[in-house]
Protein backbone atom coordinates (compact mmCIF):
# COMPACT_ATOMS: atom_id res chain seq x y z
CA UNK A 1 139.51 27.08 -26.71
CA UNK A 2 141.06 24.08 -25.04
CA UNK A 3 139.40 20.65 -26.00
CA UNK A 4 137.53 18.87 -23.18
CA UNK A 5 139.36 16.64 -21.28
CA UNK A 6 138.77 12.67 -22.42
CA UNK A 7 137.63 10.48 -19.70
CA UNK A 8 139.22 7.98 -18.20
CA UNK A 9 137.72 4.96 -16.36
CA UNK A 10 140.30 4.29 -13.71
CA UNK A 11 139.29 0.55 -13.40
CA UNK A 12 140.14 -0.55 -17.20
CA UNK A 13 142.40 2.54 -17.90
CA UNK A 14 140.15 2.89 -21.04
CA UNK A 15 138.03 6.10 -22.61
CA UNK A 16 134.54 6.56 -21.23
CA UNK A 17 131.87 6.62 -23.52
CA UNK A 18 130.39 9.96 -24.16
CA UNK A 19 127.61 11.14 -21.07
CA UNK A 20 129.44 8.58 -18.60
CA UNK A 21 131.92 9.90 -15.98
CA UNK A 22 133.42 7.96 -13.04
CA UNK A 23 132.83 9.60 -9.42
CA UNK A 24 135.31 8.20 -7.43
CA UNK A 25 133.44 10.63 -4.38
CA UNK A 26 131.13 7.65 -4.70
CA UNK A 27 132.88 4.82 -6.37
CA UNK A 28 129.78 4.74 -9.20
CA UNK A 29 129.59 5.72 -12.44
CA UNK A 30 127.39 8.91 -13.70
CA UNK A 31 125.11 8.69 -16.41
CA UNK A 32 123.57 11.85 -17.92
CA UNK A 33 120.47 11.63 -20.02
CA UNK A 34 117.73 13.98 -21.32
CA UNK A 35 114.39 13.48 -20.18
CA UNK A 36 111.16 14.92 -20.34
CA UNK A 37 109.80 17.08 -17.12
CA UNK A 38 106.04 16.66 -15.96
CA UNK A 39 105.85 20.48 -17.75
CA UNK A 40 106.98 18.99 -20.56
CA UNK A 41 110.54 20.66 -20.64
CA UNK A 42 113.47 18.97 -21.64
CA UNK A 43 115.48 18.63 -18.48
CA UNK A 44 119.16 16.52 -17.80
CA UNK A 45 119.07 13.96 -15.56
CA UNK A 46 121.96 11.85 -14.37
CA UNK A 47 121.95 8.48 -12.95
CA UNK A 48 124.59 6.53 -10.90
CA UNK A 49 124.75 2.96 -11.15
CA UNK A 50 127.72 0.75 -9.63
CA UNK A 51 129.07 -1.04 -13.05
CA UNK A 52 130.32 0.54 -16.64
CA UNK A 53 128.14 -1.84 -18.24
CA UNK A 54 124.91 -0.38 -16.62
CA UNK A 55 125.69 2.83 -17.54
CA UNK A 56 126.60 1.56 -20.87
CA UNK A 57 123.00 -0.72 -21.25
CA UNK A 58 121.09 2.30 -19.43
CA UNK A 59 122.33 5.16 -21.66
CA UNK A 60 121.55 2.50 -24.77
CA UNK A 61 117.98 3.02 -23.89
CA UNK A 62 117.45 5.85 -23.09
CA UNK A 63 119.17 6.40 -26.86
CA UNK A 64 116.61 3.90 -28.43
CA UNK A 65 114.04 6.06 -27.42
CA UNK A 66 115.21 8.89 -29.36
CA UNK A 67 112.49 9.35 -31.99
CA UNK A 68 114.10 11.58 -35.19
CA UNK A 69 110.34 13.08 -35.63
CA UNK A 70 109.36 13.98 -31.80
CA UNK A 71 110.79 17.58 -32.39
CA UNK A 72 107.53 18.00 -34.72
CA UNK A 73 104.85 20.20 -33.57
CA UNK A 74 101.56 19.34 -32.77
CA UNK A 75 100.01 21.74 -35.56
CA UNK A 76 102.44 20.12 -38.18
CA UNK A 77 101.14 17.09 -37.57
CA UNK A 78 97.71 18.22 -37.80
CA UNK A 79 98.37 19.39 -41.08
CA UNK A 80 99.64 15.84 -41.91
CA UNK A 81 97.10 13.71 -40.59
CA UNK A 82 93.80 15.22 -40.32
CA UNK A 83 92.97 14.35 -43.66
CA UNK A 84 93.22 10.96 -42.25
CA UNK A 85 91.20 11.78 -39.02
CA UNK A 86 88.61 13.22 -41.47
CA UNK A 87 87.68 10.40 -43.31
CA UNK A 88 87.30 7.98 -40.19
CA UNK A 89 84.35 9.71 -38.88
CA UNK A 90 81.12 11.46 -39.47
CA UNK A 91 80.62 14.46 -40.99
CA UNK A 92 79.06 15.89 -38.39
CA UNK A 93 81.89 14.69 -35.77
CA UNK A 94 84.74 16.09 -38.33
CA UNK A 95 82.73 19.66 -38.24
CA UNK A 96 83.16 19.13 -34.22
CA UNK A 97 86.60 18.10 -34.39
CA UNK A 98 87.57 21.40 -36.69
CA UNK A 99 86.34 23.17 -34.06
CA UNK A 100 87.83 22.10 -31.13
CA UNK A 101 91.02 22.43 -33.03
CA UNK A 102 90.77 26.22 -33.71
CA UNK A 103 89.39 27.34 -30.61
CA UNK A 104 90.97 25.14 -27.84
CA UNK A 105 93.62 22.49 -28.86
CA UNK A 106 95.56 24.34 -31.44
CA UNK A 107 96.04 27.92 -28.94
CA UNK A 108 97.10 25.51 -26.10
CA UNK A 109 99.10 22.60 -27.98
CA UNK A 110 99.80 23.58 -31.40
CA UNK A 111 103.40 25.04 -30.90
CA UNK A 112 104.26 22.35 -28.59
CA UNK A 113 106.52 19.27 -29.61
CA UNK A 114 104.66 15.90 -30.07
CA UNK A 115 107.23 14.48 -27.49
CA UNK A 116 107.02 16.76 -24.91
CA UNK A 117 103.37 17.07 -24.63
CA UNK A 118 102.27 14.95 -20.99
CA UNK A 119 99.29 13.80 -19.52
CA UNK A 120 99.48 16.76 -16.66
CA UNK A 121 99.84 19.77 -19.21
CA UNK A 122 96.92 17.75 -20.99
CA UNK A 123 94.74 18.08 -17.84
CA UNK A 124 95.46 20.87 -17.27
CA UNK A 125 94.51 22.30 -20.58
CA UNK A 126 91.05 20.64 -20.21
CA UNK A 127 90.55 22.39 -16.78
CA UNK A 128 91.09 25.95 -18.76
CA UNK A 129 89.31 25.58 -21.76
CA UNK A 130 86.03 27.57 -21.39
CA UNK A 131 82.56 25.32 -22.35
CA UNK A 132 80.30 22.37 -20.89
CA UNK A 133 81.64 19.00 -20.01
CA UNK A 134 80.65 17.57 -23.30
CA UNK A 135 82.65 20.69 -25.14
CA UNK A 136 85.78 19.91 -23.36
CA UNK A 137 85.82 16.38 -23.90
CA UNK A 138 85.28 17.22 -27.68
CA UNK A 139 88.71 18.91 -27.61
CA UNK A 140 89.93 16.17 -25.65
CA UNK A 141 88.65 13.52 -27.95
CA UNK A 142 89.88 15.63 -30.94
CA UNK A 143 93.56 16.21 -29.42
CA UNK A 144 93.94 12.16 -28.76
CA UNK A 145 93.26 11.17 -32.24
CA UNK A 146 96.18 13.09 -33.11
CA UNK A 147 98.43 12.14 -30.41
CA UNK A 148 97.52 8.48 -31.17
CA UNK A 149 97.88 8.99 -35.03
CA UNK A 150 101.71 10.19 -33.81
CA UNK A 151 102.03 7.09 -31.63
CA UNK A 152 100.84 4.75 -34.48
CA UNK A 153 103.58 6.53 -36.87
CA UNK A 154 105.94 5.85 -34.06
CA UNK A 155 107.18 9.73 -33.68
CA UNK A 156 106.10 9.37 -29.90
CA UNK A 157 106.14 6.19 -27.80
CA UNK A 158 102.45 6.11 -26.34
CA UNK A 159 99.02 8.24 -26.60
CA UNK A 160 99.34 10.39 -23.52
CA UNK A 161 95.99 11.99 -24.10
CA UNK A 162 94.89 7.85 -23.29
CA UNK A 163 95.80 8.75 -19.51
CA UNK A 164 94.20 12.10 -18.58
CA UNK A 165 90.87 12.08 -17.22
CA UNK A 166 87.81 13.35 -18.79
CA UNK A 167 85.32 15.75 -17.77
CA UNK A 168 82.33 15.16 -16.35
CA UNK A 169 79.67 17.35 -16.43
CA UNK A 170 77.88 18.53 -12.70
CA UNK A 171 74.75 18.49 -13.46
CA UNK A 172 72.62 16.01 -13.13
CA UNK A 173 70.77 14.32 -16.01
CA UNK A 174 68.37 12.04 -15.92
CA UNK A 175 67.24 10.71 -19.41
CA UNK A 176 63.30 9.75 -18.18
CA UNK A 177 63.21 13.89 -17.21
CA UNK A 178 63.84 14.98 -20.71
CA UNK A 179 61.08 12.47 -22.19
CA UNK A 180 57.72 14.00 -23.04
CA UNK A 181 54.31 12.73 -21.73
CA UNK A 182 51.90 11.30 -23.79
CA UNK A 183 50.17 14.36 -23.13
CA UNK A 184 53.06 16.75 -24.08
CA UNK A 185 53.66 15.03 -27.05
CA UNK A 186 49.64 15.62 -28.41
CA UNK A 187 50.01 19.19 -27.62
CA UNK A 188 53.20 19.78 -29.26
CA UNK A 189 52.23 18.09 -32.58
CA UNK A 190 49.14 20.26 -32.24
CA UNK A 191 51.54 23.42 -31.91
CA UNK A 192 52.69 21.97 -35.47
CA UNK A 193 49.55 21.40 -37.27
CA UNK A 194 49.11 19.21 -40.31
CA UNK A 195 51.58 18.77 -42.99
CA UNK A 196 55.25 17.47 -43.65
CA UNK A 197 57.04 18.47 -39.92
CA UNK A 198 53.83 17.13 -38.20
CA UNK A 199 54.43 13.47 -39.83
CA UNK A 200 58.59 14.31 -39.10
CA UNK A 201 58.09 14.63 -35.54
CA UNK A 202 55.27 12.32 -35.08
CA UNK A 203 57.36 9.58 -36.46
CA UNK A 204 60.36 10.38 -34.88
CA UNK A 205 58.04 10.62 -31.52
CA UNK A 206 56.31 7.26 -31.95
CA UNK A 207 59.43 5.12 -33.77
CA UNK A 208 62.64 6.19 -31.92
CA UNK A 209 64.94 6.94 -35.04
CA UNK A 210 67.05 9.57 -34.94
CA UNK A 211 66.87 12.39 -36.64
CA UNK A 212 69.15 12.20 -39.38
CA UNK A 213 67.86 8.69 -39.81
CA UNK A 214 64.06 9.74 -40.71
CA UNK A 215 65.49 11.98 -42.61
CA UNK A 216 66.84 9.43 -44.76
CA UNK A 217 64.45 6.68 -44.60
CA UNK A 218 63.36 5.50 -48.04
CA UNK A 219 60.13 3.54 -48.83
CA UNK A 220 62.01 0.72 -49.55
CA UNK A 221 62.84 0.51 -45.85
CA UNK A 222 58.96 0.03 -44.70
CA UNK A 223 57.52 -3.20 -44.62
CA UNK A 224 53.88 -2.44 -43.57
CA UNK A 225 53.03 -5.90 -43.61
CA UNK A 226 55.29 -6.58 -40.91
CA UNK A 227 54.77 -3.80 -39.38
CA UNK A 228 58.83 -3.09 -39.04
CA UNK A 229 60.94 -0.11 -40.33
CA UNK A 230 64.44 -0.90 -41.32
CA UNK A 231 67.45 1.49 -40.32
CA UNK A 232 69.79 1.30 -42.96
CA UNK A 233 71.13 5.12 -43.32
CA UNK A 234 71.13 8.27 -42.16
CA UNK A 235 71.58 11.61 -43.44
CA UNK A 236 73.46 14.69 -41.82
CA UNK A 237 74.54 17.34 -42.33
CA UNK A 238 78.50 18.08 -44.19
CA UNK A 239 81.05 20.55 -43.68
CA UNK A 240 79.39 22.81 -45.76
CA UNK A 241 76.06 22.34 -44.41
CA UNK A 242 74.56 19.88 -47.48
CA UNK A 243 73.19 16.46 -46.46
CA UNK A 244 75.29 13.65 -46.62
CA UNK A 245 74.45 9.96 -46.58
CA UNK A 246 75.70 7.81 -44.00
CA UNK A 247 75.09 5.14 -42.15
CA UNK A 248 73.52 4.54 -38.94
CA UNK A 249 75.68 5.70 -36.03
CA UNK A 250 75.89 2.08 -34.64
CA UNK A 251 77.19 1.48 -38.33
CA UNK A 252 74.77 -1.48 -38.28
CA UNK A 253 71.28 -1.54 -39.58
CA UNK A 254 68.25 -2.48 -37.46
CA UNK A 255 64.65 -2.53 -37.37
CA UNK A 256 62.18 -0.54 -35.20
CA UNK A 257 58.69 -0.87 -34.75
CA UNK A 258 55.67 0.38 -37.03
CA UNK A 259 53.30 1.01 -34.70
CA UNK A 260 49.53 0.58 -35.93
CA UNK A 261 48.70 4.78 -35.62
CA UNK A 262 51.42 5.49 -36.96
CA UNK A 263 50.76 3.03 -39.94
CA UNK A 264 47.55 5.41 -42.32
CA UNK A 265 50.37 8.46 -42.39
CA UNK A 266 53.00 6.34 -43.51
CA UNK A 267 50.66 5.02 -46.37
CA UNK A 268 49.79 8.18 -47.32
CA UNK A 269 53.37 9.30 -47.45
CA UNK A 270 54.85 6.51 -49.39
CA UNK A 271 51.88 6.25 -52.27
CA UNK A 272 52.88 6.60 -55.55
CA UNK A 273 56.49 7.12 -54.66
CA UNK A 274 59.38 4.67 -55.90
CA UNK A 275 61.24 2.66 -53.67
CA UNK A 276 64.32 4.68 -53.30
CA UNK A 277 62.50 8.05 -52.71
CA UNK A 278 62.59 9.44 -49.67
CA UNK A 279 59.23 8.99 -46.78
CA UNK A 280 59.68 12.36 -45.14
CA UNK A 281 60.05 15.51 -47.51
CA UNK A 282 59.75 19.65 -46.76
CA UNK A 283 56.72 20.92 -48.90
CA UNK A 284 58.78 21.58 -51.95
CA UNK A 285 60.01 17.48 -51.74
CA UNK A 286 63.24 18.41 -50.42
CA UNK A 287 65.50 16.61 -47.68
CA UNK A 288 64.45 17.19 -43.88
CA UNK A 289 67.23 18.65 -41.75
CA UNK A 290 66.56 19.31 -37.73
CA UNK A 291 67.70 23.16 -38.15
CA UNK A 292 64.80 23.53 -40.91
CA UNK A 293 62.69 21.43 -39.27
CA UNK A 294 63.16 24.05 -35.87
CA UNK A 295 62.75 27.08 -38.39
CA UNK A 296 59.91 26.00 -40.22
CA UNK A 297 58.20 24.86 -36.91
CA UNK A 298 59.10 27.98 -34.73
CA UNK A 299 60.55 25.35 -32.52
CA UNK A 300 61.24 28.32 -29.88
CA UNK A 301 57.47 29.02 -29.54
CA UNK A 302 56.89 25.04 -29.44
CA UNK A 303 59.13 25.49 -26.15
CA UNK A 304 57.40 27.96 -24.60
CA UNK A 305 53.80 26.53 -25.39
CA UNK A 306 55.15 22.70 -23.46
CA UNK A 307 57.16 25.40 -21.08
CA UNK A 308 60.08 23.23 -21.75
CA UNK A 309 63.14 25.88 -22.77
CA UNK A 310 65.44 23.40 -23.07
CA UNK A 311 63.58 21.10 -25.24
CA UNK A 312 65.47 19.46 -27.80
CA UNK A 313 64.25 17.37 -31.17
CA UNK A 314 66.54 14.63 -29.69
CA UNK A 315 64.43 14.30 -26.69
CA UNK A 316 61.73 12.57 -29.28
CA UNK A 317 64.33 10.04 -29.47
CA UNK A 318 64.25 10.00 -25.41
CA UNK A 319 60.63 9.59 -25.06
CA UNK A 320 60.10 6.48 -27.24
CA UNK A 321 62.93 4.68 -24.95
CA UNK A 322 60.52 5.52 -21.77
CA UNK A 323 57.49 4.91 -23.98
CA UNK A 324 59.06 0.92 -24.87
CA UNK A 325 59.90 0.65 -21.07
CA UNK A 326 56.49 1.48 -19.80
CA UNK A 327 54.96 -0.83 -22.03
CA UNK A 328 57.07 -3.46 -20.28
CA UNK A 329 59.25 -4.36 -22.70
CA UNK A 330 62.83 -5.93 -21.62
CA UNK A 331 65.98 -3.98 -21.97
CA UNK A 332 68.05 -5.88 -24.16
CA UNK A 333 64.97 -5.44 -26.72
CA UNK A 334 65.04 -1.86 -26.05
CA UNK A 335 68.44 -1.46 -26.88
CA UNK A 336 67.82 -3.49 -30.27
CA UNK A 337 65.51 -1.10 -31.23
CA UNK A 338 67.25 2.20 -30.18
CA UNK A 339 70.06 0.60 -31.54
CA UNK A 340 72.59 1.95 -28.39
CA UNK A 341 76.21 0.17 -28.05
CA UNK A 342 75.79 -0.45 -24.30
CA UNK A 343 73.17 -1.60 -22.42
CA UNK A 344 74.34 0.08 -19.36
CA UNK A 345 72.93 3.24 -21.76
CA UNK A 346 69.81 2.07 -22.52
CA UNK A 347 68.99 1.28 -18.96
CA UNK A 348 68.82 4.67 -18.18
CA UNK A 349 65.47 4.79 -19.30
CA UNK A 350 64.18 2.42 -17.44
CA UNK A 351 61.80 3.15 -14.29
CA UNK A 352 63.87 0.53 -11.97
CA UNK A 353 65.82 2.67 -10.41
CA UNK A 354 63.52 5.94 -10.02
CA UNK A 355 60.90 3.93 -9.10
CA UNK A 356 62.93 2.55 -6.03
CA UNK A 357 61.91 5.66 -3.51
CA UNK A 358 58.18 4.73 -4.04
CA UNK A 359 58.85 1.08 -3.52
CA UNK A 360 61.11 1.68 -0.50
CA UNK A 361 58.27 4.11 1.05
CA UNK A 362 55.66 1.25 0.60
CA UNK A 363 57.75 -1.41 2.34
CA UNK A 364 58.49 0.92 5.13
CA UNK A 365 54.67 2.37 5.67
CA UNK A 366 54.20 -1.72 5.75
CA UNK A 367 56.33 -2.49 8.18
CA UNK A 368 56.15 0.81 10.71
CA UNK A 369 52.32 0.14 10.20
CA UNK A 370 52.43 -3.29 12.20
């Protein structure tokens, strides 16, 4: 096999470097270089630029991008890093995460290179996998921790999971419509009757935590004095279903509101306990958990009694934020209490804008009136 042919740049009668030929069709020189195609295929290109020190300076670069670990797949790397994924975030969110990775991100991207995946195949993907809005952007969410884990470790230049756009889910929610009335409330907790999930649900009805947070409020965290309950942990559920301890999901503690009702069953719940027991207990003094909370409860037939089949025990959590808002409080408090990161989220609850139909009607009866 003859050896190739060395080329010669006719201007300084000296060898061209390898992937740089002189076209003397167009008086330029050509520069070949590998890049990566919008299906993420490697594919040549070649460049002509008028000086040998362009295509020198231009072929460095594209050369200092080279990254000796891009040819790694995306499931090696998950085998790397998620122990690393996995102790940055709740248990409940890692449980989330594992899924997304065996039923959506690992099928679509785990044979891929970590160089070649790009923000179209990404959308793409997102577009195909099969669930809600909030499913999808689970995946999404799980597949750009990994990508930006890679970037971090320098095996790819940039995140490009950062750059495709997230789902949005078409129907339309409205935070005030999955509050309970006043009304709705009474008759649900009477669909309960007396006992440990009564006091759960009333407090989680009347005080705004979370779930996961009554279930790990300790008596140390009421001051019935003041009349305040302090936020300082919650508890959901691990990987293997136990409890675990956490904290808040602001990862700040806070202080909500005792009101006066709510103040006899909290007495009675908290005598003769120590300060680190826990207020809210099952019937054998165990640990509350929503799922036996809903099984103890027949939270089904507590649907079908408010006729509300889509009721969920987060929507407790709903219907103090509309409860605080119709008592007139101001937002920014409202968000203290709920303890939410934005208060373009806490806002939702608010009457302002749903309101604005009946105030517009009155203004314009006023005015076509005259």
């Amino acid at each position: 096999m003859a050896a190739r042919k060395t080329r010669v740049d006719p201007k300084t009668q000296k060898p061209l470097p390898e992937g740089i030929r002189y076209r003397a069709d167009r008086n330029k020189y050509q520069v070949r270089i590998w890049a990566t195609g919008l299906n993420g295929e490697a594919r040549e290109r070649t460049v002509l630029v008028e000086t040998l020190a362009e295509a020198k300076r231009l072929r460095s670069d594209k050369q200092t991008q080279l990254r000796p670990n891009g040819a790694m797949t995306l499931e090696a790397w998950h085998l790397r890093y998620w122990s690393t994924i996995e102790s940055e975030v709740r248990q409940a969110t890692a449980s989330a995460y594992d899924v997304s990775w065996r039923t959506r991100v690992k099928p679509w991207f785990g044979h891929k290179k970590l160089e070649s995946i790009t923000v179209g195949e990404i959308e793409s993907a997102v577009v195909s996998w099969k669930g809600s809005a909030s499913t999808r952007n689970d995946a999404l969410s799980m597949l750009s921790r990994l990508l930006n884990g890679a970037a971090r470790s320098g095996i790819i230049a940039a995140n490009p999971a950062k750059l495709a756009r997230r789902p949005k889910d078409d129907k339309i929610r409205s935070y005030r419509s999955r509050a309970l009335t006043n009304s709705e409330v009474k008759a649900m907790l009477d669909g309960v009757g007396e006992g440990p999930y009564r006091d759960y649900l009333t407090a989680l009805a009347y005080t705004g935590m979370r779930a996961g947070e009554a279930s790990g409020l300790c008596v140390g965290d009421i001051e019935l004095d003041h009349g305040i309950i302090h936020v300082r942990r919650s508890l959901s559920p691990g990987r293997a279903g136990k409890l675990v301890e956490q904290s808040p999901k602001s990862h700040k503690e806070r202080a909500v509101p005792l009101p006066d009702h709510l103040r006899p069953m909290l007495e009675r719940l908290i005598a003769g306990k120590r300060r680190g027991d826990l207020v809210f207990t099952g019937p054998r003094g165990g640990a509350l958990s929503t799922s036996n909370v809903r099984r103890a409860v027949n939270w089904e037939a507590l649907r079908q009694r408010l006729d509300r089949p889509d009721l969920r025990i987060h929507d407790l959590r709903h219907t103090f934020a509309t409860i605080l808002f119709d008592a007139g409080m101001a937002a920014n408090d409202v968000q203290a209490i709920l303890g939410h990161s934005s208060l373009q989220v806490t806002e939702r609850y608010s009457r302002a804008r749903s309101d604005s139909a009946l105030r517009g009607a009155a203004a314009l009866n006023a005015f076509l009136d005259n």
